[in-house]
Protein backbone atom coordinates (compact mmCIF):
# COMPACT_ATOMS: atom_id res chain seq x y z
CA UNK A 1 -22.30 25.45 8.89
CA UNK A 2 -18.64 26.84 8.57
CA UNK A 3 -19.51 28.66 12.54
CA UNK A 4 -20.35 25.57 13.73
CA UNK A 5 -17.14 23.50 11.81
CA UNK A 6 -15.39 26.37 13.16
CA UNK A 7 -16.57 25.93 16.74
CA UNK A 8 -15.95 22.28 16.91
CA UNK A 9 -12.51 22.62 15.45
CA UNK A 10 -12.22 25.00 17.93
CA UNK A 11 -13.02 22.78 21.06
CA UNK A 12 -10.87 19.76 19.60
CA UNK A 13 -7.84 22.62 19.17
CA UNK A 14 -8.09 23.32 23.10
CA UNK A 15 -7.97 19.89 24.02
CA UNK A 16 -5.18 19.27 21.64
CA UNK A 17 -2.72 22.01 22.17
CA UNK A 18 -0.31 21.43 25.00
CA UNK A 19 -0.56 24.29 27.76
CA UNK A 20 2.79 26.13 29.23
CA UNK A 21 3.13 24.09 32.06
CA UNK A 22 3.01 20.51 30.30
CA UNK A 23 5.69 22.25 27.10
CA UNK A 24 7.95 23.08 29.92
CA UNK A 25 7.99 19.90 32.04
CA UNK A 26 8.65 18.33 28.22
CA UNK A 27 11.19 21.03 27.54
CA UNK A 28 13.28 19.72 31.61
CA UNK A 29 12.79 15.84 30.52
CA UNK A 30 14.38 16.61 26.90
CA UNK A 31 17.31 18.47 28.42
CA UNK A 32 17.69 15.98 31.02
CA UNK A 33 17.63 12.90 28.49
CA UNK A 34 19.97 15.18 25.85
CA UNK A 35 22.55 15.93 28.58
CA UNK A 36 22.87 12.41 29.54
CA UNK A 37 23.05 10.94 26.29
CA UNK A 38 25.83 13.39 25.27
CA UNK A 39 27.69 12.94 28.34
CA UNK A 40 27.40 8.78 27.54
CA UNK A 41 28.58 10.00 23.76
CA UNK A 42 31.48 11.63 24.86
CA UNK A 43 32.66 8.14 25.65
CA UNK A 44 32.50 6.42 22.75
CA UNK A 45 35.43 5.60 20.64
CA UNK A 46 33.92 7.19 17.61
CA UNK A 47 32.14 10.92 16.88
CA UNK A 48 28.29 10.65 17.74
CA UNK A 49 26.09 13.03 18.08
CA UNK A 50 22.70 13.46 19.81
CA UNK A 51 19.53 14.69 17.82
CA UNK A 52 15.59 14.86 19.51
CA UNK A 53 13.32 13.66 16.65
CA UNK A 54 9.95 12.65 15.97
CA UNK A 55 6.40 14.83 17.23
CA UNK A 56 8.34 16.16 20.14
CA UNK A 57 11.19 17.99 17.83
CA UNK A 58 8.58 18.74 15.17
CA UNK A 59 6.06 20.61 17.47
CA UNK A 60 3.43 18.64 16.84
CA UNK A 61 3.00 16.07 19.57
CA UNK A 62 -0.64 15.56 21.23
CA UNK A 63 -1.29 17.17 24.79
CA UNK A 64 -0.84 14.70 27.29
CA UNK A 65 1.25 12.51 24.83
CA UNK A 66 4.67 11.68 26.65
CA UNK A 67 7.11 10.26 24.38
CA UNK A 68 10.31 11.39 23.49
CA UNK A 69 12.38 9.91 20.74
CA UNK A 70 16.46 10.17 20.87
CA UNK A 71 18.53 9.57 17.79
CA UNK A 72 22.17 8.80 18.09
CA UNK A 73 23.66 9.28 14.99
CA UNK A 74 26.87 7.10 14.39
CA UNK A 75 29.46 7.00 11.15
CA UNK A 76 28.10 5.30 8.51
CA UNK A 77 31.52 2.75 8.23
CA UNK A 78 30.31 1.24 11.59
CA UNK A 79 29.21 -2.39 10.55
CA UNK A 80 25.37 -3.66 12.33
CA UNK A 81 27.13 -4.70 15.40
CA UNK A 82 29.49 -2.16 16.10
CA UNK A 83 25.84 0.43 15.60
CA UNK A 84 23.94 -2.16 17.95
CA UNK A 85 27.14 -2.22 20.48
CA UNK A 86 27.38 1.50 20.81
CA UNK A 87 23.85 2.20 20.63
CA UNK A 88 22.76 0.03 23.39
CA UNK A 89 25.25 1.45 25.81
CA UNK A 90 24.04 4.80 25.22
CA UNK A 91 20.93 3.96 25.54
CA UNK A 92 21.29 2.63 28.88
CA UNK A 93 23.29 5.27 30.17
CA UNK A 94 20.28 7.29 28.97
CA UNK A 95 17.31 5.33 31.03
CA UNK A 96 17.02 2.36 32.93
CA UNK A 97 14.91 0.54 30.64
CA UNK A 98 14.46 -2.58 28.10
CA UNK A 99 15.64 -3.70 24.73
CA UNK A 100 13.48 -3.87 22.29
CA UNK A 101 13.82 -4.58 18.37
CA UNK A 102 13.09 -3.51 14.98
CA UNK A 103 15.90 -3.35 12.29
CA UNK A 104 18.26 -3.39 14.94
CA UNK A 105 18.09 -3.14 18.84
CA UNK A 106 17.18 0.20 20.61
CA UNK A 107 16.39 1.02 24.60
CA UNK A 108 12.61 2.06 25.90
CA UNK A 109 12.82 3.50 29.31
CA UNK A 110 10.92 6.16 31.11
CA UNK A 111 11.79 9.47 33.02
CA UNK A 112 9.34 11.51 34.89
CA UNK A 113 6.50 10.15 33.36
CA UNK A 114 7.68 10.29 29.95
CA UNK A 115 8.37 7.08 28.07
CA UNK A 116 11.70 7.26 26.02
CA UNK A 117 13.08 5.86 22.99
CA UNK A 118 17.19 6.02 22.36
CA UNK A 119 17.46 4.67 18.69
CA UNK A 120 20.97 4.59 17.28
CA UNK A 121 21.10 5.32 13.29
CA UNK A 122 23.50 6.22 10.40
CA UNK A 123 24.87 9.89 10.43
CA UNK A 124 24.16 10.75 6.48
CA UNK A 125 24.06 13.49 4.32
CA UNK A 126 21.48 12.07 2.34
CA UNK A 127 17.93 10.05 3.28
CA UNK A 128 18.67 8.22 -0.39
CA UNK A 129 21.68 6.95 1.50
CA UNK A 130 19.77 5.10 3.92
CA UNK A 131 21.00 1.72 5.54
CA UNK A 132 17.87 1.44 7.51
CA UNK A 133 14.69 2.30 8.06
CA UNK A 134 15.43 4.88 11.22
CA UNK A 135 18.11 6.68 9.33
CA UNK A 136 14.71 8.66 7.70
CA UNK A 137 13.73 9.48 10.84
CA UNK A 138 16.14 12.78 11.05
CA UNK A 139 15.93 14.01 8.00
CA UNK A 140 12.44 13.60 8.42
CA UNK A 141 12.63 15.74 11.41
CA UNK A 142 14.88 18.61 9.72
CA UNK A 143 12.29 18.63 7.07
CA UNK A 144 8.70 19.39 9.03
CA UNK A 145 10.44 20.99 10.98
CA UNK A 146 11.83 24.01 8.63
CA UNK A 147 7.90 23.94 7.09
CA UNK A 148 5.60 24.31 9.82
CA UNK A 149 4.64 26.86 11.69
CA UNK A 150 3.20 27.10 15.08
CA UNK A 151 -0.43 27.43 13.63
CA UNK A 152 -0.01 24.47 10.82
CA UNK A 153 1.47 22.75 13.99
CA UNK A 154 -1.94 22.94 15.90
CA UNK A 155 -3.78 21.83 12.39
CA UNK A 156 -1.72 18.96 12.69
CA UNK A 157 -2.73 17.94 16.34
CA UNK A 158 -6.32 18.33 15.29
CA UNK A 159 -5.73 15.91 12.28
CA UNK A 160 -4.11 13.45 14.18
CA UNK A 161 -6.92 13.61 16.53
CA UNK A 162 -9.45 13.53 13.83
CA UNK A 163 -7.43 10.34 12.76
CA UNK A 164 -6.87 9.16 16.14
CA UNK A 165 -10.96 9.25 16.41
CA UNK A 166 -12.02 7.35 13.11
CA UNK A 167 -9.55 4.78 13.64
CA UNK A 168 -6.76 5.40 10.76
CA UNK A 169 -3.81 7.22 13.27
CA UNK A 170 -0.62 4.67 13.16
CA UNK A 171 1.78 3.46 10.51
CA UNK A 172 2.08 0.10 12.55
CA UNK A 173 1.54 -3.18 10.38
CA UNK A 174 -1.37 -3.72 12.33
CA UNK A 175 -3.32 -0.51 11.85
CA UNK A 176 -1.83 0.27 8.49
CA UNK A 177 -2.66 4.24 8.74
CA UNK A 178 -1.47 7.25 8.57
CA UNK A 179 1.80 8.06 10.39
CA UNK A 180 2.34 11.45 12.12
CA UNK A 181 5.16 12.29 9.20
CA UNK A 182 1.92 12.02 6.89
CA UNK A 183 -0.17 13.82 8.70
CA UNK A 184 2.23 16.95 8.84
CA UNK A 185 2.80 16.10 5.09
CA UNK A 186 -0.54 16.64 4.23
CA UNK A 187 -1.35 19.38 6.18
CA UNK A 188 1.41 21.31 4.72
CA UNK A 189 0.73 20.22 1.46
CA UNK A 190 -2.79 21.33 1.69
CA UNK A 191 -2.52 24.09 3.69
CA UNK A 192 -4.47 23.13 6.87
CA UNK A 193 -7.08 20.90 8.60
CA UNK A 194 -10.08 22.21 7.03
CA UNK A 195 -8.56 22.54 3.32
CA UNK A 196 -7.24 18.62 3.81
CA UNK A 197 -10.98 17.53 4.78
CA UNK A 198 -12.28 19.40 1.84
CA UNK A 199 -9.15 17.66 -0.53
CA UNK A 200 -9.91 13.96 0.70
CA UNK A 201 -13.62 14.42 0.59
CA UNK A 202 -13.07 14.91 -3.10
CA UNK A 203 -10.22 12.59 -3.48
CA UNK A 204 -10.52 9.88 -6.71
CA UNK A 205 -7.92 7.13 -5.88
CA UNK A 206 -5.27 6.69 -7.16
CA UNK A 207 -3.91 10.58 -6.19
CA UNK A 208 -0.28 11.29 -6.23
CA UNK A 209 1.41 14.09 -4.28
CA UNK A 210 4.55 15.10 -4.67
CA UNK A 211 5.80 18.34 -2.39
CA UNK A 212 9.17 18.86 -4.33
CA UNK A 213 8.12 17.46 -7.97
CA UNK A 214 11.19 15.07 -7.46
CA UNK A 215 9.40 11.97 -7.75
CA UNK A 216 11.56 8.81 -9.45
CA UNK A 217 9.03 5.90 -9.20
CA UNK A 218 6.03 5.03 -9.87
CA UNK A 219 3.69 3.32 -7.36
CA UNK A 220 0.22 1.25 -7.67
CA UNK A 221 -1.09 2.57 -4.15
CA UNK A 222 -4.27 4.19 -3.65
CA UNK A 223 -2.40 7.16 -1.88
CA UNK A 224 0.71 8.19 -3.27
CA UNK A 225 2.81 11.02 -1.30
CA UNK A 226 6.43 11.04 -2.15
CA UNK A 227 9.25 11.88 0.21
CA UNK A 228 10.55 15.13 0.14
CA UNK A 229 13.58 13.62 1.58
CA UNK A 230 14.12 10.71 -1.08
CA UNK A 231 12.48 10.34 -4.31
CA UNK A 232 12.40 6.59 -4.11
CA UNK A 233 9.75 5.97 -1.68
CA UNK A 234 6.45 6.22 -0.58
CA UNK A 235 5.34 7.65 2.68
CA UNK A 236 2.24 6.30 2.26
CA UNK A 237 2.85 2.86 0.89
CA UNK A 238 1.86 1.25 4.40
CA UNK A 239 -1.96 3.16 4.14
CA UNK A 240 -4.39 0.64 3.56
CA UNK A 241 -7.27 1.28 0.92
CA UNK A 242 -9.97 1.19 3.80
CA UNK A 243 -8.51 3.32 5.73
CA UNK A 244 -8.01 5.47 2.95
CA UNK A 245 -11.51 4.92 2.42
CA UNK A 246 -12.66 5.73 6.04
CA UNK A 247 -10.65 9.02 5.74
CA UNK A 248 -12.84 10.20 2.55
CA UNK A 249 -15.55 9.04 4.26
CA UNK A 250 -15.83 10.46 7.72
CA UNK A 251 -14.12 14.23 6.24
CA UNK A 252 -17.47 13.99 4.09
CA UNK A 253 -19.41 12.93 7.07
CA UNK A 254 -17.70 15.84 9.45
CA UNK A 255 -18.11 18.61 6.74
CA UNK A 256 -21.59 17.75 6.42
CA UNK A 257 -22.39 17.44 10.22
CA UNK A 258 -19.95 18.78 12.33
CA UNK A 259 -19.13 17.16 15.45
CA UNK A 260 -16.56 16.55 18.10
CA UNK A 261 -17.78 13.24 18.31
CA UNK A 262 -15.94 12.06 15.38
CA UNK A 263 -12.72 13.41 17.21
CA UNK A 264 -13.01 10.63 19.99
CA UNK A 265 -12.78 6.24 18.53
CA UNK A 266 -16.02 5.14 20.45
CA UNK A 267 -14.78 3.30 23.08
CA UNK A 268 -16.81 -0.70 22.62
CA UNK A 269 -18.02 -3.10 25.71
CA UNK A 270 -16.44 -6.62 25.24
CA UNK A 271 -19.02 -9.41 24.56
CA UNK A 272 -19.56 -12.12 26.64
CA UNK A 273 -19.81 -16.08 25.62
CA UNK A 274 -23.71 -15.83 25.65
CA UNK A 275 -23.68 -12.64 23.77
CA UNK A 276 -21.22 -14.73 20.78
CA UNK A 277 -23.38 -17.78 20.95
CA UNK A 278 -26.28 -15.56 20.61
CA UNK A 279 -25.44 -13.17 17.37
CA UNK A 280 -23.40 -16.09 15.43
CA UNK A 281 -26.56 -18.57 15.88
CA UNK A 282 -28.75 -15.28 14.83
CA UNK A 283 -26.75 -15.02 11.85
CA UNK A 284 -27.14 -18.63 10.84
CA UNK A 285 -23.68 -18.94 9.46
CA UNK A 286 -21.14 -21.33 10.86
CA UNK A 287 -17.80 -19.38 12.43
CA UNK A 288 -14.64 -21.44 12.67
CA UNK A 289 -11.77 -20.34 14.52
CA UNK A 290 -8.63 -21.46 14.66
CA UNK A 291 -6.55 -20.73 18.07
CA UNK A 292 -2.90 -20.89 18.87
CA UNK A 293 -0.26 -19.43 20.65
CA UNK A 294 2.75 -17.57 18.32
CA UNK A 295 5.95 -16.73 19.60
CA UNK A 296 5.97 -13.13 21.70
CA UNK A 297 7.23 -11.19 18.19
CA UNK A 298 5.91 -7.95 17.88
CA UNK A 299 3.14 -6.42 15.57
CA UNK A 300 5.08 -5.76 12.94
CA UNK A 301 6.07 -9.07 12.83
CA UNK A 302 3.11 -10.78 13.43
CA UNK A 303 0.18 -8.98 11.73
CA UNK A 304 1.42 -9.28 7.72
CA UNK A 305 1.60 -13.03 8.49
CA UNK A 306 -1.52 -13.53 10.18
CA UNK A 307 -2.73 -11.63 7.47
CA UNK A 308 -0.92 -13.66 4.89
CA UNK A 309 -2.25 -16.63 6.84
CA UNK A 310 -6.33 -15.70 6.71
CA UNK A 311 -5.83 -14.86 2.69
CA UNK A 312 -4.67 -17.81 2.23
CA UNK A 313 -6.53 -20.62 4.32
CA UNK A 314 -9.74 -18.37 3.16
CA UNK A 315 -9.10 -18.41 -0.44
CA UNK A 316 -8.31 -22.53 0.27
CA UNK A 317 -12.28 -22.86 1.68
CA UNK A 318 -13.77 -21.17 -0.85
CA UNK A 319 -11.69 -23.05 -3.55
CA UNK A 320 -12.97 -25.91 -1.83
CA UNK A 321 -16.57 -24.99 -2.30
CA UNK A 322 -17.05 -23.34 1.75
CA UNK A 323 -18.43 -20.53 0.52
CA UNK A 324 -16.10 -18.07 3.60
CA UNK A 325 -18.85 -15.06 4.83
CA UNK A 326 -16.27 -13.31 6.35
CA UNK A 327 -12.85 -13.55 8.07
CA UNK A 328 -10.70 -11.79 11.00
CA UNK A 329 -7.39 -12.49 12.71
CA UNK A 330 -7.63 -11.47 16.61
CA UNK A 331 -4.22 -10.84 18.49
CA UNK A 332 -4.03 -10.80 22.54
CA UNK A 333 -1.84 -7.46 22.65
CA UNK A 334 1.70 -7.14 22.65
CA UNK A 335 1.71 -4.40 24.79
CA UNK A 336 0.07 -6.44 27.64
CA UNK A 337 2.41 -9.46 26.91
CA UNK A 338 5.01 -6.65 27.64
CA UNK A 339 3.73 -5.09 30.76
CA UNK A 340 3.12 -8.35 32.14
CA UNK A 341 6.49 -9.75 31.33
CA UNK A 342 8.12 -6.86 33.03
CA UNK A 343 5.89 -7.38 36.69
CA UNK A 344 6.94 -10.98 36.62
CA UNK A 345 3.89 -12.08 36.02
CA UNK A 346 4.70 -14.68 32.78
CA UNK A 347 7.30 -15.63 31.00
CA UNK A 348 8.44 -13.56 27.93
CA UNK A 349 8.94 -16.89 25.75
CA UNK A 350 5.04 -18.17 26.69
CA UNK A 351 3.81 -16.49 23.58
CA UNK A 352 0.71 -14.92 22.47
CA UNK A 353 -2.57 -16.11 21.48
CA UNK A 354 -4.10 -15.44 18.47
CA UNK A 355 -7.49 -16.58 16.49
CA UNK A 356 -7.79 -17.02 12.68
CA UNK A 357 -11.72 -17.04 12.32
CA UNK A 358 -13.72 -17.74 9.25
CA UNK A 359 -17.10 -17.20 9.11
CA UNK A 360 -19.42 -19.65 6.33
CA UNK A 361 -21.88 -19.95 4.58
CA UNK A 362 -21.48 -23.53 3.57
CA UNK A 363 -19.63 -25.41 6.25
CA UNK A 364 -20.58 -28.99 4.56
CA UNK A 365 -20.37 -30.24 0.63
CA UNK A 366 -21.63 -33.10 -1.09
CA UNK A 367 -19.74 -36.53 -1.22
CA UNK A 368 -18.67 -35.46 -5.32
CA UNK A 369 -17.41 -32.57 -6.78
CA UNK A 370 -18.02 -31.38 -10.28
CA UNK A 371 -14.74 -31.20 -12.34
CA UNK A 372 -14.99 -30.02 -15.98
CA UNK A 373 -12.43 -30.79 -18.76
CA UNK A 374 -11.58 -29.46 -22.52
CA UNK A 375 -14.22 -29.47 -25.00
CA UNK A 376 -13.99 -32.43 -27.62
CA UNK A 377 -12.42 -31.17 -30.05
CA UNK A 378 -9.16 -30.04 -28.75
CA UNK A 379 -7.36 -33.84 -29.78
CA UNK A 380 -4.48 -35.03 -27.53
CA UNK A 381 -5.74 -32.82 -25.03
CA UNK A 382 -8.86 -34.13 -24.62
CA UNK A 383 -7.59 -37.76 -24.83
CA UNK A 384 -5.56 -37.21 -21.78
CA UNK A 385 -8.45 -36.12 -19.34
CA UNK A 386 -9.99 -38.82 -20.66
CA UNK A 387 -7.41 -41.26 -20.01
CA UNK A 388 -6.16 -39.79 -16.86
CA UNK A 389 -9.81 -40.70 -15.08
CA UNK A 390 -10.06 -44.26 -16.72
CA UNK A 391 -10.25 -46.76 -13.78
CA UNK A 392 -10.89 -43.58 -11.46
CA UNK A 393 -13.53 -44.03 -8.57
CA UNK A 394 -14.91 -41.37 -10.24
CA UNK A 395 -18.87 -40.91 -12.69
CA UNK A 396 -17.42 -40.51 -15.74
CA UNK A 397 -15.27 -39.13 -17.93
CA UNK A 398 -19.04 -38.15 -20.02
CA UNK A 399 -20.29 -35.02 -22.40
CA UNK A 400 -22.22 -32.72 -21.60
CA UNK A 401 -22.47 -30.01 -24.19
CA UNK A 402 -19.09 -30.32 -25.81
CA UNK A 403 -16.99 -30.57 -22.95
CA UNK A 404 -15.97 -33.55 -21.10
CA UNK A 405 -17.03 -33.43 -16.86
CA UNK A 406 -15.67 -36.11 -14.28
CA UNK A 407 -17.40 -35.91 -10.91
CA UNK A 408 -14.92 -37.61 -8.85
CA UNK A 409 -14.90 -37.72 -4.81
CA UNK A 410 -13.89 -34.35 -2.90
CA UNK A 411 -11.22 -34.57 -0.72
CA UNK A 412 -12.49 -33.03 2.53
CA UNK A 413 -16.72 -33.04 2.56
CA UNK A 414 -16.64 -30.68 5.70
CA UNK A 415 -14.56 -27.36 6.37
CA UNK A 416 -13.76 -28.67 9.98
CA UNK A 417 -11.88 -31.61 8.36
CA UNK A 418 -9.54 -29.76 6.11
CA UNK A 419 -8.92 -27.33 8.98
CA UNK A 420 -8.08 -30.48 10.99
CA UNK A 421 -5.84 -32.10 8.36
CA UNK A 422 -2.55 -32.01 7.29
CA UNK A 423 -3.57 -30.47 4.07
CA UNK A 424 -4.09 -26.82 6.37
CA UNK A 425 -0.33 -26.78 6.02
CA UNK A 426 0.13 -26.75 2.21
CA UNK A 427 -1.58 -23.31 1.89
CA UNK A 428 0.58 -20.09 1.52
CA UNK A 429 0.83 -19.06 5.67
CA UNK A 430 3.34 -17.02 7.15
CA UNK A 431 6.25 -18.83 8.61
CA UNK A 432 5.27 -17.84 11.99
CA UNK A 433 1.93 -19.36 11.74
CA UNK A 434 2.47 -22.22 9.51
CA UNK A 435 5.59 -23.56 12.39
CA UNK A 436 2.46 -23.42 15.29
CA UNK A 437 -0.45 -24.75 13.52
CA UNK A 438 2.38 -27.57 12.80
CA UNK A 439 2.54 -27.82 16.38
CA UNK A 440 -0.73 -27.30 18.69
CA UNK A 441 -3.72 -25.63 17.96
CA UNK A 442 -7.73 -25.83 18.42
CA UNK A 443 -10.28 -25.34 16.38
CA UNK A 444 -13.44 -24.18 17.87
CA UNK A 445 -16.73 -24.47 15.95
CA UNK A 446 -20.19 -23.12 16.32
CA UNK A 447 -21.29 -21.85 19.72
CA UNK A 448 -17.45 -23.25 21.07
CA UNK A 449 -16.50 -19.92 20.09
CA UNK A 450 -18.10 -18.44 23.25
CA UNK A 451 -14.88 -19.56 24.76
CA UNK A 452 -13.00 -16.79 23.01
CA UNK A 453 -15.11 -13.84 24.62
CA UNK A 454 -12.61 -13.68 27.99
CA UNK A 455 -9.47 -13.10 25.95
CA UNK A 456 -10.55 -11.40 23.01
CA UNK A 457 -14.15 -9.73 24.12
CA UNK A 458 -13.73 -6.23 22.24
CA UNK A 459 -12.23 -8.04 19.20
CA UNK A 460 -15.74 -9.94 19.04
CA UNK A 461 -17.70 -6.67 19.68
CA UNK A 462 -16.20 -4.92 16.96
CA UNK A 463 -16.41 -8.36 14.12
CA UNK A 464 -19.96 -8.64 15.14
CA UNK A 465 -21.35 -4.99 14.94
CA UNK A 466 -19.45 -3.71 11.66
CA UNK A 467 -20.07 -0.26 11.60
CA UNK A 468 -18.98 3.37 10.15
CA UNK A 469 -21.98 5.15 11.67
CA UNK A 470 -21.16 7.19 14.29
């Protein structure tokens, strides 16, 4: 078994490792980008400097990965719009590109084939310093990148590949992963690709690492890895506990049957209307999905309140007595929105679509609802449930046992009404959401969702066939 591990690892290492040719055509674009971004640096009223960060400065991006990620560190007594001000105009002195946005506004371009990020950040002398988010980034950088040699560099590839192929690779709000400073985390922490399979195999959540024993907080994540660059934080706080589960359980799954399969995310056919129609009615449960357009934000942005959004109109149905099978958010992608906004082709206000779908077992309730109050004998208590249904168009207040029970009309008898109602908007929603279900939406039911195969096909194929086997 360890030959044929070894072989596969092997295989997955070749296709992993850049070749001379592709480090050196990385190696031109890099001093290209770094020459004009010092040259635009040089102008600024203030000292700046220039610093390459991320996989490409680390050594451990993914052959045939072309990114390239440019800091430009600027004095920490700038305010936000002095950093955004200065930033920006380096940036587009660096490439012709866009503006895009996170904490604050940074330039995406391309060169040679190589997509390019210019971030501007906070020159500090210590990540516990931070003002945002991207001031990590270079210490971050400085850190990996004193630690890893070139052969825990190539383990690293192979995990992110291995990552990549079950599905967990990305620290974006929508995936919820692992990020590549993770990855290399782990791998030096555990000494390579093999020994981290073996580790997470065996891992009993919650596990804690902490590289430099410096830890200051305490955390209630599954997966706890502390920065070696601030005490304070998490790396992993993003990780969500299934995809710390899938991890555990596709290392076991690889160590036991070794395969380059599992290096490769299967790729999935979109369904068509008929094919919905088909496995929802062969299911016998009723799906419900709610469709409306956002505003163009990015994932980030959007996925923790769509998320926030499903929790809470799901926990509202089942409160409500429709038992909810299942549930999934679908998103048209914001990289299309992008692409497409770029050609011309739409406007960048227009929005995206997106689907909040609940799946149920009980779409339909009776007329009454059972309500039980205190038991007899707690006095005023029990005199006020009792008094607070007299006159109520309601059966009762009567006994039964010792406790009093009312069984008074529900509110909404079907789902479809209370997702049709006004009452939709009193549940905890992200803002995001809550402002366009106030405005238009739809709400398909039944075999109407067969309409939602064109724009969100390999979403569907992936709700309706659940599967880890591989």
């Amino acid at each position: 078994m360890t030959d044929e591990m070894d072989a596969v690892v092997e295989r997955v290492r070749e296709r992993v490792e850049p070749d001379d040719d592709e480090r050196a055509r990385l190696e031109s674009v890099v001093e290209e980008l770094t020459a004009r971004a010092e040259a635009a640096v040089a102008d600024l009223p203030v000292e700046a400097d220039v610093v390459l960060a991320g996989s490409t400065a680390r050594e451990t991006w993914l052959a045939g990965e072309r990114d390239v990620d440019l800091f430009i560190r600027l004095p920490p007594d700038l305010d936000r719009e002095q950093l955004r001000e200065y930033g920006l105009t380096v940036g587009h002195a660096v490439v012709d590109g866009r503006e895009e946005y996170a904490e604050h506004p940074y330039v995406v371009g391309e060169l040679d084939g190589f997509g390019v990020d210019v971030v501007p950040c906070y020159a500090l002398d210590d990540a516990t310093e931070i003002r945002s988010a991207v001031d990590r980034t270079p210490f971050h950088t400085r850190y990996v990148r004193d630690r890893l040699d070139r052969e825990r560099a190539s383990d690293v590839r192979v995990t992110k590949q291995f990552f990549t192929g079950i599905g967990v690779y990305g620290s974006d709000l929508r995936t919820r992963g692992f990020s590549g400073y993770l990855t290399e985390l782990l791998v030096l922490e555990y000494g390579g690709f093999r020994e981290l399979l073996a580790a997470a195999a065996d891992w009993h959540p919650p596990v804690r690492l902490d590289p430099r024993d410096h830890g200051t907080e305490t955390f209630d994540d599954a997966l706890v890895v502390i920065d070696p660059t601030d005490p304070g934080r998490n790396v992993a706080a993003v990780l969500s506990t299934t995809n710390l589960a899938r991890v555990q359980h596709f290392a076991r799954d690889l160590l036991t049957d070794p395969r380059e399969t599992l290096f490769d995310r299967p790729e999935r056919d979109p369904v068509d209307d008929e094919r919905v129609r088909e496995r929802f009615a062969d299911r016998g449960t009723t799906p419900m999905a709610l469709c409306l357009t956002v505003p163009n934000v990015v994932d980030d942005q959007l996925w923790p309140q769509l998320r926030r959004s499903l929790s809470g109109i799901a926990g509202e149905l089942d409160r409500r007595g429709f038992d909810v099978f299942r549930s999934d958010a679908l998103a048209q992608p914001h990289e299309s929105d992008v692409e497409r906004v770029d050609s011309g082709e739409t406007d960048p206000t227009e929005g995206r679509a997106v689907v909040l779908l609940f799946e149920l077992a009980v779409p339909e309730r009776p007329r009454v609802e059972r309500h039980e109050g205190p038991p007899a004998h707690v006095g005023d208590h029990a005199q006020s449930f009792v008094e607070s249904y007299a006159g109520d168009d309601a059966y009762g207040p009567f006994l039964e046992g010792n406790r009093y029970v009312v069984e008074r009309e529900r509110q909404f008898t079907t789902a479809r009404a209370f997702l049709e109602s006004d009452a939709l908007l009193d549940v905890a929603l992200g803002a995001v959401i809550e402002r366009s279900l106030a405005g238009e939406s739809d709400l398909l039911v039944g075999a109407e969702l067969g309409q939602l195969a064109e724009p969100f096909g390999t979403q569907l194929a992936r709700y309706l066939d659940p599967t880890i086997r591989r």
